[in-house]
PDB file of N, CA and C in Angstrom:
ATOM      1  N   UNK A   1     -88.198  40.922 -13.629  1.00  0.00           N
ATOM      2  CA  UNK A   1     -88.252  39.905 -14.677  1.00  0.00           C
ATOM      3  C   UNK A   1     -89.173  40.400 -15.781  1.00  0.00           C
ATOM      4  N   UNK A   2     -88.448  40.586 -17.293  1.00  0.00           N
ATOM      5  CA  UNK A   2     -89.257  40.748 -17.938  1.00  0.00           C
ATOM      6  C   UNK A   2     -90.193  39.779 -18.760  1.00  0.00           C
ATOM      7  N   UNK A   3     -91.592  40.190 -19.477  1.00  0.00           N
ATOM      8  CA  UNK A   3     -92.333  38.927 -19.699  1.00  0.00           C
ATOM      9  C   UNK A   3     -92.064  39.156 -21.136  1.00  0.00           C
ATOM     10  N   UNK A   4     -91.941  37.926 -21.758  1.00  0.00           N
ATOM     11  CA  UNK A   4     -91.585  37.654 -23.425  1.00  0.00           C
ATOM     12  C   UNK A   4     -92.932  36.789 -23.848  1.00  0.00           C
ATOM     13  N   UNK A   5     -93.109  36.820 -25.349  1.00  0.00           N
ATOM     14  CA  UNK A   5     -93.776  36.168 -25.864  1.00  0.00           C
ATOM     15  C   UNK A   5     -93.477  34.525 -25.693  1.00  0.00           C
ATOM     16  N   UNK A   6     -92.313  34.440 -25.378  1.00  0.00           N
ATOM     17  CA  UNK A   6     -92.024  33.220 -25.387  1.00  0.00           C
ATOM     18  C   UNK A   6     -92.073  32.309 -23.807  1.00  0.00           C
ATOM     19  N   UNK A   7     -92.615  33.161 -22.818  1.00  0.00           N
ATOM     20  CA  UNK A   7     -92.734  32.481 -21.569  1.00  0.00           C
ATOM     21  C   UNK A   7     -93.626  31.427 -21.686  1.00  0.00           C
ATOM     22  N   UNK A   8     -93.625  30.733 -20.746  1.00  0.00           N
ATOM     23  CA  UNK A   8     -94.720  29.035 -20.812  1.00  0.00           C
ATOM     24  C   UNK A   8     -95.408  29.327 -19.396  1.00  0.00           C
ATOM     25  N   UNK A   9     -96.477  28.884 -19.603  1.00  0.00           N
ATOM     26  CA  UNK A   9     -97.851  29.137 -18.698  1.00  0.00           C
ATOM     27  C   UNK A   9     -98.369  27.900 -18.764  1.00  0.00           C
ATOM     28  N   UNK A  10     -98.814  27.282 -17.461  1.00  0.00           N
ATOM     29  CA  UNK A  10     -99.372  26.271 -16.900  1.00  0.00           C
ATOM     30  C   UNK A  10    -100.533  26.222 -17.460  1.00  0.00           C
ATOM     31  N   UNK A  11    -101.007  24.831 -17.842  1.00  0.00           N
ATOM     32  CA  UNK A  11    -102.797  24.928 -17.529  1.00  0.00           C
ATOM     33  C   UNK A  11    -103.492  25.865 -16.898  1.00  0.00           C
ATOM     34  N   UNK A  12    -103.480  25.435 -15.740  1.00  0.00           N
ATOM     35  CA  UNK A  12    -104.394  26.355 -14.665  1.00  0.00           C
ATOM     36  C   UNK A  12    -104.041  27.871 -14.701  1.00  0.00           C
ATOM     37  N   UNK A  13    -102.706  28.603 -15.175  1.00  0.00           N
ATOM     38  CA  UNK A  13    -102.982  29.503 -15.540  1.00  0.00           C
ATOM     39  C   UNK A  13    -103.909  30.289 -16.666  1.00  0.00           C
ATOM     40  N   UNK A  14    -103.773  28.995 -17.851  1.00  0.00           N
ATOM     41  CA  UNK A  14    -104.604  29.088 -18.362  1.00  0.00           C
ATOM     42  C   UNK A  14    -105.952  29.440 -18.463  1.00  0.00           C
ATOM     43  N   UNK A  15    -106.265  28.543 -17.744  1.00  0.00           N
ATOM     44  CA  UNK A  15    -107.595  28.408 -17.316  1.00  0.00           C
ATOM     45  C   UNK A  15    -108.339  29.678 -16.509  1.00  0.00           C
ATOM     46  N   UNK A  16    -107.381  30.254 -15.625  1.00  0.00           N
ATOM     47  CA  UNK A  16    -107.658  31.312 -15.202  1.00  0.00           C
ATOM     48  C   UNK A  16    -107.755  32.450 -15.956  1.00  0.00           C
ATOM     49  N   UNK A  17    -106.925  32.739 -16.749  1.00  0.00           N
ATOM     50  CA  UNK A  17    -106.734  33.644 -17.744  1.00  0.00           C
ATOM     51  C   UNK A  17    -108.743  33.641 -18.736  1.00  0.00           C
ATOM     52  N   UNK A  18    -108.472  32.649 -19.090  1.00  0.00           N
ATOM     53  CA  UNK A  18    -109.612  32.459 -20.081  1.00  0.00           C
ATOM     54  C   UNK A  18    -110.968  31.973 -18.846  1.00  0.00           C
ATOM     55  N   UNK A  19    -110.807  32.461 -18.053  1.00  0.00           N
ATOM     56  CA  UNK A  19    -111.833  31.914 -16.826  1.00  0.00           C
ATOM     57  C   UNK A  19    -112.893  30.886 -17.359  1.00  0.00           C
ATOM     58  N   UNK A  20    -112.116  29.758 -17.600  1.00  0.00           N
ATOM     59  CA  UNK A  20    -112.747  28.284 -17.503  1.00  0.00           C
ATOM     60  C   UNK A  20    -111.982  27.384 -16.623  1.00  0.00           C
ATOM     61  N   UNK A  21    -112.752  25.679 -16.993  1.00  0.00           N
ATOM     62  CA  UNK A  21    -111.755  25.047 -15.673  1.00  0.00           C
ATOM     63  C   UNK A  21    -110.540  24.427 -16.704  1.00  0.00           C
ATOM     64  N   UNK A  22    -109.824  23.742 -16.448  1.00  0.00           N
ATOM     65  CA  UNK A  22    -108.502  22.979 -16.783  1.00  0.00           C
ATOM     66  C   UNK A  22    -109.011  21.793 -17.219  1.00  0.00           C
ATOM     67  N   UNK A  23    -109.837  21.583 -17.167  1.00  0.00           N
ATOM     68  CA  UNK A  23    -110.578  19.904 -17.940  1.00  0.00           C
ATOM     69  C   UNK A  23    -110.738  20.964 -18.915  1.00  0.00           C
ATOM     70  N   UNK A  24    -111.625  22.337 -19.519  1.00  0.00           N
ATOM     71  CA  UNK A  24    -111.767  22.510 -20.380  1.00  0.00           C
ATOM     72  C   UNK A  24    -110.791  23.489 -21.567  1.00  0.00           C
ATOM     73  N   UNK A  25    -109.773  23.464 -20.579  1.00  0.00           N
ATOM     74  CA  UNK A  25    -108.498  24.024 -21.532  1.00  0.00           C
ATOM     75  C   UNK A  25    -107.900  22.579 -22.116  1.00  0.00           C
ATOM     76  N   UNK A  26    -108.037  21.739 -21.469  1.00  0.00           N
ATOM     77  CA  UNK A  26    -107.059  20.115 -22.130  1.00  0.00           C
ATOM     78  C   UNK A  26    -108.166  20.044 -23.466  1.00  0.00           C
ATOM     79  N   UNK A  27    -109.177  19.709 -23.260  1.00  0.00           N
ATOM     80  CA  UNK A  27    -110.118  20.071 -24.145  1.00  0.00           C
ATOM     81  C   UNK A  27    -110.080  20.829 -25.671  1.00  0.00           C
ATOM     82  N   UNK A  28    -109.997  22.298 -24.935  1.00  0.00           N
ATOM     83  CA  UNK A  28    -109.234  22.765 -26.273  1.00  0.00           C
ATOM     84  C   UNK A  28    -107.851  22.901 -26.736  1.00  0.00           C
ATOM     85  N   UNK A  29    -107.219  22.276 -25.743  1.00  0.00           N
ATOM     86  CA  UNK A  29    -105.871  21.976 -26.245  1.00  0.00           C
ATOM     87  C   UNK A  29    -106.110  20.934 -27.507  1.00  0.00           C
ATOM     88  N   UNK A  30    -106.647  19.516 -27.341  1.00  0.00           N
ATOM     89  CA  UNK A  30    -107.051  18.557 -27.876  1.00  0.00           C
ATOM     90  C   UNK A  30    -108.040  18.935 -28.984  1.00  0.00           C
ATOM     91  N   UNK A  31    -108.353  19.976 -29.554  1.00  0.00           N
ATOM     92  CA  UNK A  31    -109.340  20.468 -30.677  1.00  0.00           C
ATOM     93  C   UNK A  31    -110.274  19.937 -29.991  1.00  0.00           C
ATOM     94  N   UNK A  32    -110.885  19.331 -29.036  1.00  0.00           N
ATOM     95  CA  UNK A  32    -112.322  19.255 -29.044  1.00  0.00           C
ATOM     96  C   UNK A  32    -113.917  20.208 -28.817  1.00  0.00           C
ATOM     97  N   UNK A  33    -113.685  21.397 -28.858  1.00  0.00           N
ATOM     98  CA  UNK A  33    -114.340  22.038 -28.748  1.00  0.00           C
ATOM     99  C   UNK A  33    -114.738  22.253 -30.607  1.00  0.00           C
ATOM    100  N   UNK A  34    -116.043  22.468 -30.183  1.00  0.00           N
ATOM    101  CA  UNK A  34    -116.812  22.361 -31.605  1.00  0.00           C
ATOM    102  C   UNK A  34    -116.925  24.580 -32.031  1.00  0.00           C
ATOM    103  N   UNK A  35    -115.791  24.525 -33.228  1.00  0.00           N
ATOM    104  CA  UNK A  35    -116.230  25.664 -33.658  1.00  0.00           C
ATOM    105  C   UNK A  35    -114.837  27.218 -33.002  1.00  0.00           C
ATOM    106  N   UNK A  36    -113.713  26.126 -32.481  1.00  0.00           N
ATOM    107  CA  UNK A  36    -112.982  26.546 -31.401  1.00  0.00           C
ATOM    108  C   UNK A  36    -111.487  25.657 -32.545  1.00  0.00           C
ATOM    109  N   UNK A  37    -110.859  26.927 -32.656  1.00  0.00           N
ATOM    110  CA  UNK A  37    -109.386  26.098 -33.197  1.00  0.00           C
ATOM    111  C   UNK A  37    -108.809  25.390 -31.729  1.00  0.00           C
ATOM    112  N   UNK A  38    -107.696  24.421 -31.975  1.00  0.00           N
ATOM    113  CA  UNK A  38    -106.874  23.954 -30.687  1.00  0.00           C
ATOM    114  C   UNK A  38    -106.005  24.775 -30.590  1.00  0.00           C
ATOM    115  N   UNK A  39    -105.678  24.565 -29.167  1.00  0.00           N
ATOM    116  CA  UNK A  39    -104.906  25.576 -28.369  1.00  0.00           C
ATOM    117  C   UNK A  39    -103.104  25.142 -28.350  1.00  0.00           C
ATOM    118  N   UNK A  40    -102.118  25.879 -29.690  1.00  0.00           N
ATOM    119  CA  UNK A  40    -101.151  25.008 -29.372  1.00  0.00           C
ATOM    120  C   UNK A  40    -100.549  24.443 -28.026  1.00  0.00           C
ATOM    121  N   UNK A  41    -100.362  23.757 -28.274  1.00  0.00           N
ATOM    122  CA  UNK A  41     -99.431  23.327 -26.179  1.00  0.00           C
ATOM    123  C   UNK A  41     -98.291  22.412 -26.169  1.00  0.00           C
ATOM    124  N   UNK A  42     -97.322  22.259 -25.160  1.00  0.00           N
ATOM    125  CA  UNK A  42     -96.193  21.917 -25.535  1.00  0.00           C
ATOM    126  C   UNK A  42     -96.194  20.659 -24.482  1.00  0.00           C
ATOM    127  N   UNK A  43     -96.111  19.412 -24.712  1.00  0.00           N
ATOM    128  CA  UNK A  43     -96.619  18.344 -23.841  1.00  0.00           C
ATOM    129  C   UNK A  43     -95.100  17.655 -23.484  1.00  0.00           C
ATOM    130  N   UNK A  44     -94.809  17.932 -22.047  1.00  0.00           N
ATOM    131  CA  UNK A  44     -93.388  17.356 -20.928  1.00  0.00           C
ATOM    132  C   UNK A  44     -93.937  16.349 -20.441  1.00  0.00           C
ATOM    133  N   UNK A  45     -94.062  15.044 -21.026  1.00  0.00           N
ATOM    134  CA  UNK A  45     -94.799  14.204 -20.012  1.00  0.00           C
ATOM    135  C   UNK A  45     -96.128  14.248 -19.663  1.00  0.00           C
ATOM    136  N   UNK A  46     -96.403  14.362 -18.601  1.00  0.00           N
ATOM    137  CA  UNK A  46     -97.806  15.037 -17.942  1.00  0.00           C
ATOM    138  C   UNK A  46     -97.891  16.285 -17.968  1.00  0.00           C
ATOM    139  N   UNK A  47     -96.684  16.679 -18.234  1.00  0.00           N
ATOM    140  CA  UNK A  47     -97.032  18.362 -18.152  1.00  0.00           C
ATOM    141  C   UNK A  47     -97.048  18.958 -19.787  1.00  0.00           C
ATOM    142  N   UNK A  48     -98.364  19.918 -19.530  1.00  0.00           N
ATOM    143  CA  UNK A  48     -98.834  20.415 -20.613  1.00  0.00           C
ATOM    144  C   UNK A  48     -98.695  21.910 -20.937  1.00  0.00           C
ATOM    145  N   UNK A  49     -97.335  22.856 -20.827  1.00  0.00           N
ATOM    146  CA  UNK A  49     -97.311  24.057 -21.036  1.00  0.00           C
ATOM    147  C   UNK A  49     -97.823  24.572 -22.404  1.00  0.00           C
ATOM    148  N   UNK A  50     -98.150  26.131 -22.261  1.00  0.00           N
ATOM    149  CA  UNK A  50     -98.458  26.624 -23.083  1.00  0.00           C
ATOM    150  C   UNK A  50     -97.544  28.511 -23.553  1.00  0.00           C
ATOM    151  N   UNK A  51     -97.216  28.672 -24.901  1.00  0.00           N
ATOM    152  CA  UNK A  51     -96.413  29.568 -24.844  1.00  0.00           C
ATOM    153  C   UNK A  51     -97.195  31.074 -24.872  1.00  0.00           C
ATOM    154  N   UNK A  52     -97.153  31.651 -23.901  1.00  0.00           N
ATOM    155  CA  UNK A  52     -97.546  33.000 -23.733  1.00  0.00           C
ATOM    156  C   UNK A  52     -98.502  33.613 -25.093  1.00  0.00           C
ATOM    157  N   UNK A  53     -97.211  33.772 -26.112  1.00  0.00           N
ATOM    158  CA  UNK A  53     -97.502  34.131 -27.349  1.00  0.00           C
ATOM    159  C   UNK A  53     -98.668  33.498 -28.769  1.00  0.00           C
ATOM    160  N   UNK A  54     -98.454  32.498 -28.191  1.00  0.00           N
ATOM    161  CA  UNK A  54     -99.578  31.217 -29.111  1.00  0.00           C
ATOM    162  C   UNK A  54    -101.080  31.586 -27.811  1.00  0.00           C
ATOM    163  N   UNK A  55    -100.952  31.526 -26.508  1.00  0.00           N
ATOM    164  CA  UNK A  55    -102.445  32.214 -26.391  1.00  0.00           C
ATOM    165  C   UNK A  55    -102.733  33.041 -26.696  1.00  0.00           C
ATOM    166  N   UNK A  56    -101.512  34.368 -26.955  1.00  0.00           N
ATOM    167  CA  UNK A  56    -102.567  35.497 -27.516  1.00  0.00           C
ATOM    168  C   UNK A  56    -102.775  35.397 -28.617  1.00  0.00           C
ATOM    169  N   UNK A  57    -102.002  34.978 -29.854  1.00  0.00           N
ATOM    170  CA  UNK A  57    -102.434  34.474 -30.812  1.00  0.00           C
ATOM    171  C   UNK A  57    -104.010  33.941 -31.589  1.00  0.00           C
ATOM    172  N   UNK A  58    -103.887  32.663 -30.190  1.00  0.00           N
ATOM    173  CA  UNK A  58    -105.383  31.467 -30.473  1.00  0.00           C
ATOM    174  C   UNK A  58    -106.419  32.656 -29.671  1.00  0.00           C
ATOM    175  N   UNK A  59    -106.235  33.498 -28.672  1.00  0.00           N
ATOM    176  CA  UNK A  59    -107.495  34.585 -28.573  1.00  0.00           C
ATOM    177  C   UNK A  59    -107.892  35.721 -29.714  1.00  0.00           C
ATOM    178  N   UNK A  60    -107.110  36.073 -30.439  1.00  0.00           N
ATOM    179  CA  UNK A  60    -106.848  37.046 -31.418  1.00  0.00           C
ATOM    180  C   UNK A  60    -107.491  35.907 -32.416  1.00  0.00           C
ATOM    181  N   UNK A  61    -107.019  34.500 -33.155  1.00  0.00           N
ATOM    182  CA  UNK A  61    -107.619  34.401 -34.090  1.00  0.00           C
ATOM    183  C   UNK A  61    -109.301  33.756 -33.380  1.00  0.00           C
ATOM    184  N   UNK A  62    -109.439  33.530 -32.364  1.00  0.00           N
ATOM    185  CA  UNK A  62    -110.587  33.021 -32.240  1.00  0.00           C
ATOM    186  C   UNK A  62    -112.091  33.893 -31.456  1.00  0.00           C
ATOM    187  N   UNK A  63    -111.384  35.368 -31.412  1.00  0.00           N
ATOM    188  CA  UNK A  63    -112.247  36.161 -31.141  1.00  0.00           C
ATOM    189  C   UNK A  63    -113.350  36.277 -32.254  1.00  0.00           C
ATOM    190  N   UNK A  64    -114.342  36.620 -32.002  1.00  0.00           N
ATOM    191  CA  UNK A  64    -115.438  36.453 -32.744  1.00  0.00           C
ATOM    192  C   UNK A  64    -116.196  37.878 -32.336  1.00  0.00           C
ATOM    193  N   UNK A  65    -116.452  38.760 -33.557  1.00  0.00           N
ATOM    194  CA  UNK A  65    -117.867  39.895 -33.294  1.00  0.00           C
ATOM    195  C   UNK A  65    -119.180  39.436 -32.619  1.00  0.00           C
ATOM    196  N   UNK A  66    -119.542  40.113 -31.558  1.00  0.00           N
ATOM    197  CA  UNK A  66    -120.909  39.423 -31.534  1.00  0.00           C
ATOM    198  C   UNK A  66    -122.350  39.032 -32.641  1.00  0.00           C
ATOM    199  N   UNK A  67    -121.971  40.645 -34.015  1.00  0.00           N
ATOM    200  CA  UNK A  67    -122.686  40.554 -34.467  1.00  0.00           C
ATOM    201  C   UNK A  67    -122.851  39.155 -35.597  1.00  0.00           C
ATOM    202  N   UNK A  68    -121.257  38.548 -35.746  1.00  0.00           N
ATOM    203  CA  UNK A  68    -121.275  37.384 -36.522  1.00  0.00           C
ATOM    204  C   UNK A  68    -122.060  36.397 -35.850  1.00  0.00           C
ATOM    205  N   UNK A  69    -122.022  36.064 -35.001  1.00  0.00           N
ATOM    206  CA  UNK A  69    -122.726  34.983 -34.080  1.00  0.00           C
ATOM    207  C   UNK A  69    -124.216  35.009 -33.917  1.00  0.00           C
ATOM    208  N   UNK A  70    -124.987  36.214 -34.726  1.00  0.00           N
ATOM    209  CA  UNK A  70    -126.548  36.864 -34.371  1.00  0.00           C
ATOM    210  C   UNK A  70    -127.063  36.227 -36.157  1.00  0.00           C
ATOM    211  N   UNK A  71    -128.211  35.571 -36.039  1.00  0.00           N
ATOM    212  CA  UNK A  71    -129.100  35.418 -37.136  1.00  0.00           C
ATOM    213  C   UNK A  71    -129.423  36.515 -37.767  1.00  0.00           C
ATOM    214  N   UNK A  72    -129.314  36.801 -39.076  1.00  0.00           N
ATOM    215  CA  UNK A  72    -129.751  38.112 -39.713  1.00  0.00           C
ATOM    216  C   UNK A  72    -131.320  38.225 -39.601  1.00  0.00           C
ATOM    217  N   UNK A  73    -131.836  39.431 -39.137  1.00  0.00           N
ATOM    218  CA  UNK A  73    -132.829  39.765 -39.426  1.00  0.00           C
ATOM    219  C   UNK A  73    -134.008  39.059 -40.147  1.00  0.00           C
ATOM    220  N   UNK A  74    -134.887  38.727 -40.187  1.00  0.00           N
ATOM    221  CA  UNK A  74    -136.244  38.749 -40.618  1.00  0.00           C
ATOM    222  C   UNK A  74    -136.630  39.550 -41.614  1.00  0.00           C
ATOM    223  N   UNK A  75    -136.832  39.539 -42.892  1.00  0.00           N
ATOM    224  CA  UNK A  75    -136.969  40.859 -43.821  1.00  0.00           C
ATOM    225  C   UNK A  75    -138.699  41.491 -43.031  1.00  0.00           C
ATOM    226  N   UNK A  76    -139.564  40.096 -42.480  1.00  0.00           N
ATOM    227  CA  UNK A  76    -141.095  41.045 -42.262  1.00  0.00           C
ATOM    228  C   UNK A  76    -140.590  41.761 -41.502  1.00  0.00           C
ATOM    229  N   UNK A  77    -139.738  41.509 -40.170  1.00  0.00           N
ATOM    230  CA  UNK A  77    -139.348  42.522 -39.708  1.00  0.00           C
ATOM    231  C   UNK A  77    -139.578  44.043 -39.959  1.00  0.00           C
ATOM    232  N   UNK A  78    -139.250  44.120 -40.779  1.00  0.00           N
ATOM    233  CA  UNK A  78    -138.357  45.442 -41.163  1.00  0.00           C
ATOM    234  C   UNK A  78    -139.846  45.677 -42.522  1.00  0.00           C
ATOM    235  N   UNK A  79    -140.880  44.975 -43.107  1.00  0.00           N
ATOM    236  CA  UNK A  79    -142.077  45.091 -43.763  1.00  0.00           C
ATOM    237  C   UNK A  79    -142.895  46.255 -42.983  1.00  0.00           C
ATOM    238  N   UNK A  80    -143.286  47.507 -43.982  1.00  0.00           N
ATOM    239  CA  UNK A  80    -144.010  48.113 -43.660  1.00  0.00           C
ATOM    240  C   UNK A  80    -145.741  48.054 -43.955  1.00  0.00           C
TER     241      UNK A  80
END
């Protein structure tokens, strides 16, 4: 079986994938994470799939450099 961008993945795969729990993938499914786009998802009822291709997507746009996330320097710092 080959895998397409377009396969659908469970929550909990989810969750595994991005090693958090499934309360906090619904979470960012739901935009609630502060600073975190939402995670598109495709809602069957209770069931909440997600398309292969839109996670790699939402990891790709929501990867972050570490160095963006670091306070710049101190200029005394760096005062001789």
């Amino acid at each position: 079986m080959s895998v397409s961008s377009e396969d659908l993945i469970t929550v909990a795969e989810v969750a595994a994938e991005l090693r958090c729990s499934k309360p906090h993938v619904y979470k960012i499914i739901r935009g609630e994470i502060k600073h975190v786009s939402a995670l598109p998802a495709l809602s069957l009822g209770r069931r909440v799939l997600v398309r292969r291709g839109s996670l790699d997507r939402w990891k790709a746009a929501n990867e972050r450099c570490a160095r963006s996330d670091m306070l710049a320097a101190s200029p005394e710092v760096y005062a001789s």
